[in-house]
Protein backbone atom coordinates (compact mmCIF):
# COMPACT_ATOMS: atom_id res chain seq x y z
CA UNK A 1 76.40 -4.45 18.92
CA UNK A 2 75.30 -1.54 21.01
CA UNK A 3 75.11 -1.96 25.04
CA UNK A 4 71.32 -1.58 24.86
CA UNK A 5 71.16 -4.58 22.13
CA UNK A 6 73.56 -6.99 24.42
CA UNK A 7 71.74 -5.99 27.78
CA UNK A 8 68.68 -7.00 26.38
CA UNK A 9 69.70 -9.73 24.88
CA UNK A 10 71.41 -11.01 28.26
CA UNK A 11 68.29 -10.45 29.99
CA UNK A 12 66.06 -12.83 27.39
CA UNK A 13 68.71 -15.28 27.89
CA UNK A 14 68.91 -15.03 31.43
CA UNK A 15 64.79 -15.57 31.58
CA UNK A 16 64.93 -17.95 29.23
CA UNK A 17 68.17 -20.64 31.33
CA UNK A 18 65.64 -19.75 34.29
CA UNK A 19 62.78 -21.18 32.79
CA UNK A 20 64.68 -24.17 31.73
CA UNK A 21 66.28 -24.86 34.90
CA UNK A 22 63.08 -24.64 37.07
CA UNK A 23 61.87 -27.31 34.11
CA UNK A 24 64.33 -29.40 34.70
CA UNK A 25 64.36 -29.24 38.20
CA UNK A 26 60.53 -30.11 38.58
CA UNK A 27 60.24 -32.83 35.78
CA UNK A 28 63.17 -33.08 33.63
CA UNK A 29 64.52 -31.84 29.87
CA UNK A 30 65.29 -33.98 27.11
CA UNK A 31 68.27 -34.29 25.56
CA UNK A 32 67.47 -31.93 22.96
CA UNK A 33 66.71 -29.14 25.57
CA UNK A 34 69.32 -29.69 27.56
CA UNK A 35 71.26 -29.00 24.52
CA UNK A 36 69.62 -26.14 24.01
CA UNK A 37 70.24 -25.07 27.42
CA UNK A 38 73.85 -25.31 27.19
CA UNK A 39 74.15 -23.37 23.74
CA UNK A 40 71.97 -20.82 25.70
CA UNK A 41 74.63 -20.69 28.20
CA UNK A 42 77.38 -20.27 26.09
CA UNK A 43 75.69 -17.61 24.44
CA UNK A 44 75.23 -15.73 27.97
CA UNK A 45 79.13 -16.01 28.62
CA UNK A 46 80.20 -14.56 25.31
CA UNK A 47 77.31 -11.46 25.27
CA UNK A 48 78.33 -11.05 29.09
CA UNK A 49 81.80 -10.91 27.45
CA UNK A 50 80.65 -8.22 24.68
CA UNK A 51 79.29 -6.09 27.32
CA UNK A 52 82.68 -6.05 29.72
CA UNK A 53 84.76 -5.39 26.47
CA UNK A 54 82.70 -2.51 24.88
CA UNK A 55 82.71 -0.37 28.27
């Protein structure tokens, strides 16, 4: 993937933990979204990875 593709799509996953965490933080996630939340974290570490190895 090109830098542009991976910065943008660590930036949508970055909003998107956020929005999760303030969730969670002010009334909870089920399982199923805290599920989700991990995957989506995951998913940050290995484009975060992309982008340190394509430079």
């Amino acid at each position: 993937m090109s830098q542009a593709v991976l910065e943008r799509r660590s930036e949508m996953l970055k909003k998107h933990i956020q929005q999760l965490l303030i969730r969670d933080n002010q009334h909870g996630i089920s399982r199923q979204q805290s599920l989700f939340l991990q995957q989506m974290i995951k998913e940050l570490h290995q484009t975060s990875h992309e982008m340190n190895g394509s430079k």
